[in-house]
N, C-alpha and C. Protein backbone atom coordinates (compact mmCIF):
# COMPACT_ATOMS: atom_id res chain seq x y z
N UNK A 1 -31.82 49.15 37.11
CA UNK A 1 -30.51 48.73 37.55
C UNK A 1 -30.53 47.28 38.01
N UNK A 2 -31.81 46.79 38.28
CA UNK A 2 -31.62 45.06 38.68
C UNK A 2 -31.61 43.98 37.54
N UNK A 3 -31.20 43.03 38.16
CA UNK A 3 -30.84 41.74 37.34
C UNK A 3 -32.10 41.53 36.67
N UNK A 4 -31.78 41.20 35.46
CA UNK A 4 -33.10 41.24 34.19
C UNK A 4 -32.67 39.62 33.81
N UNK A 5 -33.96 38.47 33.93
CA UNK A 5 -34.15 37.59 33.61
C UNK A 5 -34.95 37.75 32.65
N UNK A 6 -34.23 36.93 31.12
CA UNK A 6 -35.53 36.98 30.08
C UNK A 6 -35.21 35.85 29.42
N UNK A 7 -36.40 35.17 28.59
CA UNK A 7 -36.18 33.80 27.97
C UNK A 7 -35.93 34.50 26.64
N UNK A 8 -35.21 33.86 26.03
CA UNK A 8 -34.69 34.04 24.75
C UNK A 8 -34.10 33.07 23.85
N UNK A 9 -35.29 32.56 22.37
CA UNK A 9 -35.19 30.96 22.24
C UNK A 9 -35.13 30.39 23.08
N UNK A 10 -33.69 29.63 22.66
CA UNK A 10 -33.31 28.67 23.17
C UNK A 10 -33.20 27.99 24.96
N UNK A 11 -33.18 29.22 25.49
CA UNK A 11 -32.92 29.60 26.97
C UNK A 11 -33.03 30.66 27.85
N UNK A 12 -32.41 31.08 28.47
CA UNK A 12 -32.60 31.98 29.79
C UNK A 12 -31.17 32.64 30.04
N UNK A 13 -31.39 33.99 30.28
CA UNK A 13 -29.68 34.96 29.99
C UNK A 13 -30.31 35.57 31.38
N UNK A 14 -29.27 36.10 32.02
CA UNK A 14 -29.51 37.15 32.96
C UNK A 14 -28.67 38.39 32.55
N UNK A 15 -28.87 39.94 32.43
CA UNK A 15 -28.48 40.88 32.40
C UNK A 15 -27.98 41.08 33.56
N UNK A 16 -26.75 41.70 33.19
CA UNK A 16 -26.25 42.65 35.32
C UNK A 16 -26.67 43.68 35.26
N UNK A 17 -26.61 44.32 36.32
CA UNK A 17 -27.57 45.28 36.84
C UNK A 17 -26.09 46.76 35.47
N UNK A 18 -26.96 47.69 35.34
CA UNK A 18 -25.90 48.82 34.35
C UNK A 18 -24.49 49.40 35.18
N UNK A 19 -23.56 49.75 34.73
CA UNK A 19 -22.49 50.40 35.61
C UNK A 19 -22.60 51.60 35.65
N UNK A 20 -22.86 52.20 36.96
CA UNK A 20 -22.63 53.36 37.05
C UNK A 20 -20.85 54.15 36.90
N UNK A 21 -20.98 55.29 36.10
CA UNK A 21 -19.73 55.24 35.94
C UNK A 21 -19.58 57.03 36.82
N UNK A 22 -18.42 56.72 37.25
CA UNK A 22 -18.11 57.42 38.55
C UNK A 22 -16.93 58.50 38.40
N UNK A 23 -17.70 59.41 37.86
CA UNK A 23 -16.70 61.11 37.02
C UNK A 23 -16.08 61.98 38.29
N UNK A 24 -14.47 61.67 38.68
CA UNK A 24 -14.37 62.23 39.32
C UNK A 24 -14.09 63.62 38.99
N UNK A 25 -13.55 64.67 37.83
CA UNK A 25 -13.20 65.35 37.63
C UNK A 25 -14.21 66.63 37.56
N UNK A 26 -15.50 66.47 37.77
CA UNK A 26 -16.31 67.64 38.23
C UNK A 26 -17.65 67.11 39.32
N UNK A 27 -17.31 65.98 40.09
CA UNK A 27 -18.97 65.61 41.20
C UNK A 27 -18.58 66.45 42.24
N UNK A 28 -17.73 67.22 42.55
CA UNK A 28 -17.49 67.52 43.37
C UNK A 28 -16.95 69.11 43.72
N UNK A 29 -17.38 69.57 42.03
CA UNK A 29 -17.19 71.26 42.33
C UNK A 29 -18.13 71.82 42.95
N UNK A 30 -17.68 72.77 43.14
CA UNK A 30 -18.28 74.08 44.00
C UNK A 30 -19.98 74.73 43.12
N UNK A 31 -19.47 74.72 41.78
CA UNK A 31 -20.06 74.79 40.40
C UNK A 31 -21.46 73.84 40.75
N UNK A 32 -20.94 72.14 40.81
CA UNK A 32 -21.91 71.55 40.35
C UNK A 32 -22.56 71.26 42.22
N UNK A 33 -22.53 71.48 43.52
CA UNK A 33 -22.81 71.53 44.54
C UNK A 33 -24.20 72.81 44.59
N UNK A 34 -23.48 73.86 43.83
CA UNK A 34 -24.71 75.51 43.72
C UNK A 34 -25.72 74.79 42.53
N UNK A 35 -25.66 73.83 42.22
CA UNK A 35 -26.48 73.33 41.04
C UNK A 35 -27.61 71.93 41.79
N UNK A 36 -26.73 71.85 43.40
CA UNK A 36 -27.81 70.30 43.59
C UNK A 36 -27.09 69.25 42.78
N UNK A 37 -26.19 69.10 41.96
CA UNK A 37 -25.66 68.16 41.16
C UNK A 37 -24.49 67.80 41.40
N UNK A 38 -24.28 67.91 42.82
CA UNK A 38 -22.95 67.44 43.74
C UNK A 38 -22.80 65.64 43.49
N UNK A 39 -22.02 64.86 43.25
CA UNK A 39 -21.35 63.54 43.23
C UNK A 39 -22.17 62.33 43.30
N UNK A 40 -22.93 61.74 43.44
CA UNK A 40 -24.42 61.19 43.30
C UNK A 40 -25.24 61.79 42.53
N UNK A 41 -25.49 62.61 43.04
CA UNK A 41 -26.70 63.07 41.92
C UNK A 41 -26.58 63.45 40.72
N UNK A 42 -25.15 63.99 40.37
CA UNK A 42 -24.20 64.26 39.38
C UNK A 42 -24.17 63.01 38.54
N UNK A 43 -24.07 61.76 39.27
CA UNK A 43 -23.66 60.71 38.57
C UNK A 43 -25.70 60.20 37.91
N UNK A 44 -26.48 60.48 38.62
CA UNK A 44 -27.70 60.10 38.83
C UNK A 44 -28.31 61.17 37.58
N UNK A 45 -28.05 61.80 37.41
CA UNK A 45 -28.67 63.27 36.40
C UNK A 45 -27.82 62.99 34.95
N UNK A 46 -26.67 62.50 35.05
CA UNK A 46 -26.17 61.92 33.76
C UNK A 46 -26.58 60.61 33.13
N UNK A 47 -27.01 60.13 34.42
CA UNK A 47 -26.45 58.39 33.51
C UNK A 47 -28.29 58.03 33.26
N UNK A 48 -29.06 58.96 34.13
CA UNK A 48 -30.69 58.71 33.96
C UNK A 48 -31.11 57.91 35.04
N UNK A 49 -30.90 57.40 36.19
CA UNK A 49 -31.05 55.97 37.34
C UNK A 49 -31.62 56.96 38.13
N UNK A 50 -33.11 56.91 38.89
CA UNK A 50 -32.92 57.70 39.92
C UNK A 50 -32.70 57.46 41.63
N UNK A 51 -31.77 58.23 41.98
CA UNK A 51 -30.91 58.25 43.18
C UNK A 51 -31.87 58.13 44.46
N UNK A 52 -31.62 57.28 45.37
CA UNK A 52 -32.24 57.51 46.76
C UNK A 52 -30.92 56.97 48.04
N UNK A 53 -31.67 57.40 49.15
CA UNK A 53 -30.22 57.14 50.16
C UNK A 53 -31.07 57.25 51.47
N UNK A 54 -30.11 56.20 52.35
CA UNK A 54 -30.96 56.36 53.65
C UNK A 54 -29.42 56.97 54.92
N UNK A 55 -30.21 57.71 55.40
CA UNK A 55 -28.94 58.61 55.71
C UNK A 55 -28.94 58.22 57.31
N UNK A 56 -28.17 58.12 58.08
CA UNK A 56 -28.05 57.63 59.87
C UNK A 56 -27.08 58.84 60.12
N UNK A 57 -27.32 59.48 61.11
CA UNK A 57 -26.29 60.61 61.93
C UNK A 57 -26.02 59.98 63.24
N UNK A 58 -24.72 60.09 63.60
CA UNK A 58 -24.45 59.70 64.79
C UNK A 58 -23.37 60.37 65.08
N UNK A 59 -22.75 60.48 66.06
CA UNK A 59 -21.85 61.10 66.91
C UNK A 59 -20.84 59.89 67.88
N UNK A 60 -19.13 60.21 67.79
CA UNK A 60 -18.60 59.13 68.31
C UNK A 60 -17.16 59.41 68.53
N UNK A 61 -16.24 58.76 69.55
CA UNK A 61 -14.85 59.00 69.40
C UNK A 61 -14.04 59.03 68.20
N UNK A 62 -13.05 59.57 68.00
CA UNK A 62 -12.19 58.82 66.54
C UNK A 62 -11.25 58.09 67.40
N UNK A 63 -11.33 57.38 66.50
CA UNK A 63 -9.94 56.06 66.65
C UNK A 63 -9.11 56.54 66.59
N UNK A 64 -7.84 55.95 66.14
CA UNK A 64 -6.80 56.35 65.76
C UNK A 64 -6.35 56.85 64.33
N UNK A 65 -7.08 55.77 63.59
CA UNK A 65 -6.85 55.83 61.89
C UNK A 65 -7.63 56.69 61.78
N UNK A 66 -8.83 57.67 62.09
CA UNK A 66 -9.31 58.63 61.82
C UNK A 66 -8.80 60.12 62.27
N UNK A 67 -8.48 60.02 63.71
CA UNK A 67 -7.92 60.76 64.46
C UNK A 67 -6.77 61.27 63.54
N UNK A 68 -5.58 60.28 63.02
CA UNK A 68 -4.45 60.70 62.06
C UNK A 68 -4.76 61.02 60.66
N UNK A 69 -6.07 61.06 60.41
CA UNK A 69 -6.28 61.22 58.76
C UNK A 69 -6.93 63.01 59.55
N UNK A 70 -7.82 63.01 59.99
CA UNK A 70 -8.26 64.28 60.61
C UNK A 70 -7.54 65.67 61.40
N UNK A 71 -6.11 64.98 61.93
CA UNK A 71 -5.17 65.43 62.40
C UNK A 71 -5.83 66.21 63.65
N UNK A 72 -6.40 65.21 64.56
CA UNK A 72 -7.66 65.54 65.52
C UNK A 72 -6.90 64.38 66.87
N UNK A 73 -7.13 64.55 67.73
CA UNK A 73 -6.37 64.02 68.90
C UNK A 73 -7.42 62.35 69.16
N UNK A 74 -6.88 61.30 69.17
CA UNK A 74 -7.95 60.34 69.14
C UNK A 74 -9.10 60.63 70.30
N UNK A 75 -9.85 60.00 70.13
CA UNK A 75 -11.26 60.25 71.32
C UNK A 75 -11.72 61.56 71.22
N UNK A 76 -11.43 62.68 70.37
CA UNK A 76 -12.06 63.62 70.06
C UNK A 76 -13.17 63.82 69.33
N UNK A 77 -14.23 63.75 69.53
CA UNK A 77 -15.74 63.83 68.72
C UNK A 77 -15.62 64.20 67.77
N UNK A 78 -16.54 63.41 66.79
CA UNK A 78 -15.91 63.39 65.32
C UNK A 78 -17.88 63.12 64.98
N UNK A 79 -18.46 64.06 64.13
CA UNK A 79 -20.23 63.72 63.54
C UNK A 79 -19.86 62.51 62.31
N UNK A 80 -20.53 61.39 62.69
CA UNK A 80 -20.77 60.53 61.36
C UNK A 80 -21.95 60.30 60.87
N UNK A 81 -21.61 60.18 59.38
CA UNK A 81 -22.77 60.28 58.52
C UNK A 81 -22.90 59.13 57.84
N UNK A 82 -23.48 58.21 57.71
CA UNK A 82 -23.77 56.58 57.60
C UNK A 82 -24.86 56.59 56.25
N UNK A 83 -24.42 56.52 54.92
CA UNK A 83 -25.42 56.30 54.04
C UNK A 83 -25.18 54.84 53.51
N UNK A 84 -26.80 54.88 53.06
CA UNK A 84 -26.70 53.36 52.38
C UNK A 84 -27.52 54.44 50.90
N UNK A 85 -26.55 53.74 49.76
CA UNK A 85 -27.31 54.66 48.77
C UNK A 85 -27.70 53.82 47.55
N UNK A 86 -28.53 53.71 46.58
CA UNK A 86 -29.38 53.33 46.16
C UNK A 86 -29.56 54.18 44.70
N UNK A 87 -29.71 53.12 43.62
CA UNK A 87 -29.84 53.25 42.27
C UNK A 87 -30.98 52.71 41.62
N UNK A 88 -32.18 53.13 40.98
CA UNK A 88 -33.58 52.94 40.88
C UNK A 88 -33.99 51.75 42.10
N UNK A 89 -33.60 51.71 43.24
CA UNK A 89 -34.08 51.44 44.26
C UNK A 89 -33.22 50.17 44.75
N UNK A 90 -31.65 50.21 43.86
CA UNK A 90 -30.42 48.90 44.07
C UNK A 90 -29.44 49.77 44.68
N UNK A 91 -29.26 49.20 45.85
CA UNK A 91 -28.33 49.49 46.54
C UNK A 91 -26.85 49.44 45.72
N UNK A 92 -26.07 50.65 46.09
CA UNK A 92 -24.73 50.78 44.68
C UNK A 92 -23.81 51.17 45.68
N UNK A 93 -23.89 51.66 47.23
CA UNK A 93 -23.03 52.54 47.33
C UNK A 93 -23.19 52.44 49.15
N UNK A 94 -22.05 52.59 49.91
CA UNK A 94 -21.84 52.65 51.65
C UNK A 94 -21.04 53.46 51.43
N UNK A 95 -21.14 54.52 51.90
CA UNK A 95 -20.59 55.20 52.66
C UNK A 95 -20.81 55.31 53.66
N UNK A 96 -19.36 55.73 54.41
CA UNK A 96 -19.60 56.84 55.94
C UNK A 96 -18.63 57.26 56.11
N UNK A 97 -19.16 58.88 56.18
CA UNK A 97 -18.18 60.49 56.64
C UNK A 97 -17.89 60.19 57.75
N UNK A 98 -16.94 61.08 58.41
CA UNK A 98 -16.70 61.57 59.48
C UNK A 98 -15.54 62.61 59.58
N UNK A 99 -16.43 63.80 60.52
CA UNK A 99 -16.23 65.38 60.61
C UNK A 99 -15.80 65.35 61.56
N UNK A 100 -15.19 66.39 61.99
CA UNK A 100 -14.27 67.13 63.39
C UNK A 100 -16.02 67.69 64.15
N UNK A 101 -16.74 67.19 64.96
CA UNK A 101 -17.84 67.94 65.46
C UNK A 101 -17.57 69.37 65.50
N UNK A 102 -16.34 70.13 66.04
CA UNK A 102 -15.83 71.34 65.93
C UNK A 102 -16.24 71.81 64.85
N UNK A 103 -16.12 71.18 63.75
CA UNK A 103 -16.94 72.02 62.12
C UNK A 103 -18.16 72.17 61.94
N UNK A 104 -19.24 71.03 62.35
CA UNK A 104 -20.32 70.72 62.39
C UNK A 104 -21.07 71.06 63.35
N UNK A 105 -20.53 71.63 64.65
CA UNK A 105 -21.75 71.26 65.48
C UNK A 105 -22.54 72.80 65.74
N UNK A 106 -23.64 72.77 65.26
CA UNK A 106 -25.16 73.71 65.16
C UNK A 106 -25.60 73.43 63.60
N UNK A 107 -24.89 72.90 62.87
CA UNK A 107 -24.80 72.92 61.14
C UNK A 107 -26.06 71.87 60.92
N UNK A 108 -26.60 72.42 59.83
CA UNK A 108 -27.41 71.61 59.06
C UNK A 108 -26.90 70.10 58.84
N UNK A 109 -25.23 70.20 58.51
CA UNK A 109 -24.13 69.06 58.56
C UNK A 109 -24.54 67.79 59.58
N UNK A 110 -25.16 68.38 61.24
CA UNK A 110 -25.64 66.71 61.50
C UNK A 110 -26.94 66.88 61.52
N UNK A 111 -27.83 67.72 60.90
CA UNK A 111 -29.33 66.71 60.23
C UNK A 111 -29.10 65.64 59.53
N UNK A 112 -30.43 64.43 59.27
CA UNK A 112 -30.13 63.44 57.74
C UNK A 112 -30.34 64.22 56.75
N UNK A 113 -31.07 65.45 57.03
CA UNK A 113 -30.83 66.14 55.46
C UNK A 113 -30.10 67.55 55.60
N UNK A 114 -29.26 67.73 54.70
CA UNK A 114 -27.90 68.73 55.03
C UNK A 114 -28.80 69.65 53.94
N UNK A 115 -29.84 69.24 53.25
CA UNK A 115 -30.38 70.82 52.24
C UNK A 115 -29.39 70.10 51.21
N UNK A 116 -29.89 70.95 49.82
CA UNK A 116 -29.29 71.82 48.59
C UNK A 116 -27.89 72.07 48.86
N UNK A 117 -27.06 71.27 48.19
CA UNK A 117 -25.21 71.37 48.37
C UNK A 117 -24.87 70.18 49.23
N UNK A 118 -25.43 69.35 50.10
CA UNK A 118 -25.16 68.78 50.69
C UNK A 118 -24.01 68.97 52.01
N UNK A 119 -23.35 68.49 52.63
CA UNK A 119 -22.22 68.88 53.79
C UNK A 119 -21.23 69.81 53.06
N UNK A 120 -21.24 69.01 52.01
CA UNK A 120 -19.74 70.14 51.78
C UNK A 120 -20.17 71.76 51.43
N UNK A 121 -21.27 72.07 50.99
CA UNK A 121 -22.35 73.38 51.31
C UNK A 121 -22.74 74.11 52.66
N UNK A 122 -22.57 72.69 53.09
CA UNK A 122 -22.71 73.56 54.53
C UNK A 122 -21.51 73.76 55.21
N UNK A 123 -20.22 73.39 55.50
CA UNK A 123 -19.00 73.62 55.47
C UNK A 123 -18.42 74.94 55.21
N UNK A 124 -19.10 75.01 53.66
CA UNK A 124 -18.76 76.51 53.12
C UNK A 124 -19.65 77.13 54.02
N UNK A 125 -20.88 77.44 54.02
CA UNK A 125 -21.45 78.94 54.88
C UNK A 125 -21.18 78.37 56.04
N UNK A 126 -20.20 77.35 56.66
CA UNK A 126 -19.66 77.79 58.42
C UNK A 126 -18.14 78.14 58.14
N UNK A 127 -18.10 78.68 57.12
CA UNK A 127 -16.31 79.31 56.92
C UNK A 127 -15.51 78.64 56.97
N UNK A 128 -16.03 77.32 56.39
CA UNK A 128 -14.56 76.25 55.62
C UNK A 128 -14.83 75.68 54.32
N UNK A 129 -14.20 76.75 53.29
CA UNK A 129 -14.53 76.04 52.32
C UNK A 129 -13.20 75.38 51.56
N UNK A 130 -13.95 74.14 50.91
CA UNK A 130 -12.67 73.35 50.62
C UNK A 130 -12.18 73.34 49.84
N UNK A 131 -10.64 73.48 49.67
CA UNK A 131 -9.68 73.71 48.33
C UNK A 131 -9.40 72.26 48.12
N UNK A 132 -9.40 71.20 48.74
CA UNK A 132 -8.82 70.39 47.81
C UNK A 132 -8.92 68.78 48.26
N UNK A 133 -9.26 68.14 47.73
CA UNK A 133 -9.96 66.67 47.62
C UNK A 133 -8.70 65.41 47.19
N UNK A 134 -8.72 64.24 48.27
CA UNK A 134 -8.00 63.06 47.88
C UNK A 134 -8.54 62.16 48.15
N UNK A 135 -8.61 61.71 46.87
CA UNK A 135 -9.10 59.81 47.30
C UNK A 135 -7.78 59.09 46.95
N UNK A 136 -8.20 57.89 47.90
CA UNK A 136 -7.16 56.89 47.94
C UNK A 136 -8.45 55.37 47.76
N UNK A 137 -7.99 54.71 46.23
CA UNK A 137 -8.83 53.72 45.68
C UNK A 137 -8.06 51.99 45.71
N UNK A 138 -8.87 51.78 46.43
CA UNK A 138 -8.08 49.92 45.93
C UNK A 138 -9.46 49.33 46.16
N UNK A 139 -9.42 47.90 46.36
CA UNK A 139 -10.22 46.78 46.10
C UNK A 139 -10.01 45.51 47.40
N UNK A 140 -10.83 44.90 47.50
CA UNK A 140 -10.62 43.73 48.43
C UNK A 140 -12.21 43.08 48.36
N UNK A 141 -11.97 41.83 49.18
CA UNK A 141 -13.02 41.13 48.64
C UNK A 141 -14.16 41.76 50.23
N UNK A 142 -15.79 41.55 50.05
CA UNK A 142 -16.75 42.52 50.96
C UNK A 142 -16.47 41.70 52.27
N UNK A 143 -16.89 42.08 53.37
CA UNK A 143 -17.29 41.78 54.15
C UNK A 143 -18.83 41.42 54.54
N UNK A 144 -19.01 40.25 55.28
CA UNK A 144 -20.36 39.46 55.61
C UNK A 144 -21.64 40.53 55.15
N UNK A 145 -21.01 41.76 56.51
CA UNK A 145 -22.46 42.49 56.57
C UNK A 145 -22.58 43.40 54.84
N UNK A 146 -21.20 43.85 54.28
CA UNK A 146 -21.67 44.49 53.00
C UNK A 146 -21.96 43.56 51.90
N UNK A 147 -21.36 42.04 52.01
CA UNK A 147 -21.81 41.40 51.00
C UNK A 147 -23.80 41.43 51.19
N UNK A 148 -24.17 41.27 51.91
CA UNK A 148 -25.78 41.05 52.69
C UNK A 148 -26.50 42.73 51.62
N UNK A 149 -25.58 43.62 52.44
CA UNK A 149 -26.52 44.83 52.26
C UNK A 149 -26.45 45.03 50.82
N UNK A 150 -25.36 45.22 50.18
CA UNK A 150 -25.26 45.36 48.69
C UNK A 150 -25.60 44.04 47.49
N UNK A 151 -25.74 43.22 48.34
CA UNK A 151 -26.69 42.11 47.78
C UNK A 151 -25.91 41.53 46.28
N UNK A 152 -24.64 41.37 46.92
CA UNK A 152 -23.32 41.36 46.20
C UNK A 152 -23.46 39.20 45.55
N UNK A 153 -23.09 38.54 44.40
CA UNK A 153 -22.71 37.26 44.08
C UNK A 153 -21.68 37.17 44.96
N UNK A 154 -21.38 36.14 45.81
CA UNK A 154 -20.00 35.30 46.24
C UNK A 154 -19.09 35.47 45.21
N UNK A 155 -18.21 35.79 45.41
CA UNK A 155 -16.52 36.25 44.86
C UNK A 155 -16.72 37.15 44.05
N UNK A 156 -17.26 38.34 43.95
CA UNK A 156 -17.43 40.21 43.90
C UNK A 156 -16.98 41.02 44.69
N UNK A 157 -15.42 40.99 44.22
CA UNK A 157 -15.11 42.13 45.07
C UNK A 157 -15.83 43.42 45.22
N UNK A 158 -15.31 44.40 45.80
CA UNK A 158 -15.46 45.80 46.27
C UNK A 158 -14.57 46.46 45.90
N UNK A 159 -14.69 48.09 45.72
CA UNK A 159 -14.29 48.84 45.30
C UNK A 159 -14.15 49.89 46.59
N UNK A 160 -12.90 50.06 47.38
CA UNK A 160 -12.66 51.03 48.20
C UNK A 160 -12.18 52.62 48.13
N UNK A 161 -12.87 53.30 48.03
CA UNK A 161 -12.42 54.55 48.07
C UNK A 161 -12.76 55.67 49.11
N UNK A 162 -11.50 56.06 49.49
CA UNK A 162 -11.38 56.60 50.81
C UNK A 162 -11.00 57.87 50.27
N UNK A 163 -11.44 59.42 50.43
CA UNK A 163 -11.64 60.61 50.10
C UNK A 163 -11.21 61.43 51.98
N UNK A 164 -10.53 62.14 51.47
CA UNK A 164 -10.41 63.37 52.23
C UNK A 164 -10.50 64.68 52.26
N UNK A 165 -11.41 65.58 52.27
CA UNK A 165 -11.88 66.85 51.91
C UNK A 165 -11.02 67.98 53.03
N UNK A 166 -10.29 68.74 52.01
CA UNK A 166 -9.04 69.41 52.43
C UNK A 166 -9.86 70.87 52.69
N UNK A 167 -9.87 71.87 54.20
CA UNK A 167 -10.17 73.19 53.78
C UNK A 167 -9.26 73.97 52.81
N UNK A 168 -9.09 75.51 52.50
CA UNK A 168 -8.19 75.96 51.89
C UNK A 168 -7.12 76.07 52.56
N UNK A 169 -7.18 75.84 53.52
CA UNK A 169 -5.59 76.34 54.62
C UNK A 169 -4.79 75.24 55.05
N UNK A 170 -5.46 73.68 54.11
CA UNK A 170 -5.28 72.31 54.28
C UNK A 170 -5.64 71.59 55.21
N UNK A 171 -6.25 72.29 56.25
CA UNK A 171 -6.88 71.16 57.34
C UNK A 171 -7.73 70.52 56.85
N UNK A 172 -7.77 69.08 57.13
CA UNK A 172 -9.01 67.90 57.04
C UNK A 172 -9.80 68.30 57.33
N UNK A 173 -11.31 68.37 56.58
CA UNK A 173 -12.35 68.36 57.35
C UNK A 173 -13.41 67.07 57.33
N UNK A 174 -12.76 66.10 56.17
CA UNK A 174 -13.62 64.86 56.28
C UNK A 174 -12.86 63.96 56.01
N UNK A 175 -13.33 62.36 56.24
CA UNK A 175 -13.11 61.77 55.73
C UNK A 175 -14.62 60.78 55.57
N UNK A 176 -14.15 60.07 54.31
CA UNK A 176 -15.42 58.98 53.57
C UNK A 176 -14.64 57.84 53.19
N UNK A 177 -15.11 56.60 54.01
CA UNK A 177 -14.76 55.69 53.05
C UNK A 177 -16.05 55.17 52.79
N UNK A 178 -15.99 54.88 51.27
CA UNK A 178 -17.21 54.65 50.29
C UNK A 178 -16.86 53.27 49.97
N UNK A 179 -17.59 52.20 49.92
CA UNK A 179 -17.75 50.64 49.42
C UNK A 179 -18.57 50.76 48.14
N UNK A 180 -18.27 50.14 46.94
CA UNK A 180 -18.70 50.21 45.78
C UNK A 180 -18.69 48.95 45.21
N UNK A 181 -19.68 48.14 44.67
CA UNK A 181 -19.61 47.02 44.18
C UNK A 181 -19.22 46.93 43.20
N UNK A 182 -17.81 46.03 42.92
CA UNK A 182 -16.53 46.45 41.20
C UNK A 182 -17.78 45.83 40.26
N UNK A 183 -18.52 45.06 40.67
CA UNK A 183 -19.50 44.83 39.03
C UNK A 183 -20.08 45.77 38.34
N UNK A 184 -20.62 47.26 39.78
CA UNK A 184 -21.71 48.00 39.11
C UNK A 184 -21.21 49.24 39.13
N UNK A 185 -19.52 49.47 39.01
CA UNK A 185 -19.03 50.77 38.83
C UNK A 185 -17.74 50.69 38.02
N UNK A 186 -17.83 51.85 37.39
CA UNK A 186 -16.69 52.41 36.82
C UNK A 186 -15.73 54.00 37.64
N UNK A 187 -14.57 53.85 37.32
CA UNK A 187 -14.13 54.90 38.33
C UNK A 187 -13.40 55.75 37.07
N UNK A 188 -13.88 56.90 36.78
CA UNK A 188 -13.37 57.87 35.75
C UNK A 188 -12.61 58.87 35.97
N UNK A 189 -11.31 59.01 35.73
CA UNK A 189 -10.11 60.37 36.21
C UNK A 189 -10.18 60.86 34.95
N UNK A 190 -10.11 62.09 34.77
CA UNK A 190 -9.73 63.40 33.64
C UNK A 190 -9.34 64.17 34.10
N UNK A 191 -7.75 64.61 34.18
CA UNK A 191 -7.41 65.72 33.83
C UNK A 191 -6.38 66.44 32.94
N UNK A 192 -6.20 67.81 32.74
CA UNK A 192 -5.40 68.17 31.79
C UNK A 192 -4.17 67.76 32.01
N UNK A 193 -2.83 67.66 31.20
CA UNK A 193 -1.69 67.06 30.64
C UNK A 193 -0.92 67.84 31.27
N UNK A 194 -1.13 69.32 31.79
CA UNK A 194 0.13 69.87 32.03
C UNK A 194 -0.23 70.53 33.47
């Protein structure tokens, strides 16, 4: 996935790193979660790159803008999950969750490793399992510290996508906003017509 310098004749070309392309219409079933092939790794098991991630747990008030996406009273403890994630060893991907602690707290959910299915696996065996998923996608140019970490060229935007994981009875149980570098992703929707 990194920048490939090679002489060729005349001169010197640089390759960009490959695009990962980003299938939303099954990373995130139930299907491909009982498989280990939940949304990363999903994308990591198709495209051939292999996946690594450094995971931070922490615990903290919600704000406001979380508090109203969570429908959780602000300053109510909320588990966050802080990844920096990584494509044959290139950083591709920031995220960070954040849960109602009320869902999470004894759960595998705040280890750094949630096991086989990842959070949303563990969600299900604490009796919330989720019917239904929204992202909300736009773009803007990085900030200092993500231009640094994602090791982004000056004027490369970002790719924002903010996901909310719905139980079946519609309560929030997450939210993610994910930073994606627009050079090294593609964002893929499929679904049926009717």
């Amino acid at each position: 996935m990194g920048v490939v310098v090679a002489e060729h004749g005349r001169g010197v070309f640089v390759r960009r790193p490959a695009r990962i392309r980003r299938l939303a219409r099954t990373r995130l079933s139930h299907t491909a979660r009982a498989q280990n092939k939940g949304a990363f790794l999903a994308d990591a098991a198709e495209q051939g790159f292999t996946p690594s991630s450094v995971v931070t747990v922490r615990f903290e008030s919600a704000d406001e803008r979380v508090a109203g996406i969570l429908a959780i009273g602000a300053g109510a403890e909320v588990t966050v999950r802080d990844r920096v994630m990584r494509a044959d060893g290139q950083v591709v991907q920031l995220a960070v969750s954040r849960l109602p602690r009320k869902f999470t707290r004894g759960t595998a959910a705040e280890q750094e490793d949630t096991g086989a299915g990842g959070v949303y696996a563990r969600l299900d065996e604490a009796g919330h399992t989720i019917g239904t998923y929204a992202e909300h996608v736009g773009s803007r140019m990085p900030t200092p510290d993500e231009l640094s970490t994602l090791q982004l060229q000056s004027g490369t935007p970002v790719i924002t996508v903010t996901r909310v994981a719905y139980r079946e009875d519609g309560t929030p149980l997450e939210v993610n906003d994910m930073t994606l570098p627009a050079d090294r992703y593609e964002l893929a929707y499929e679904w049926a017509a009717d």
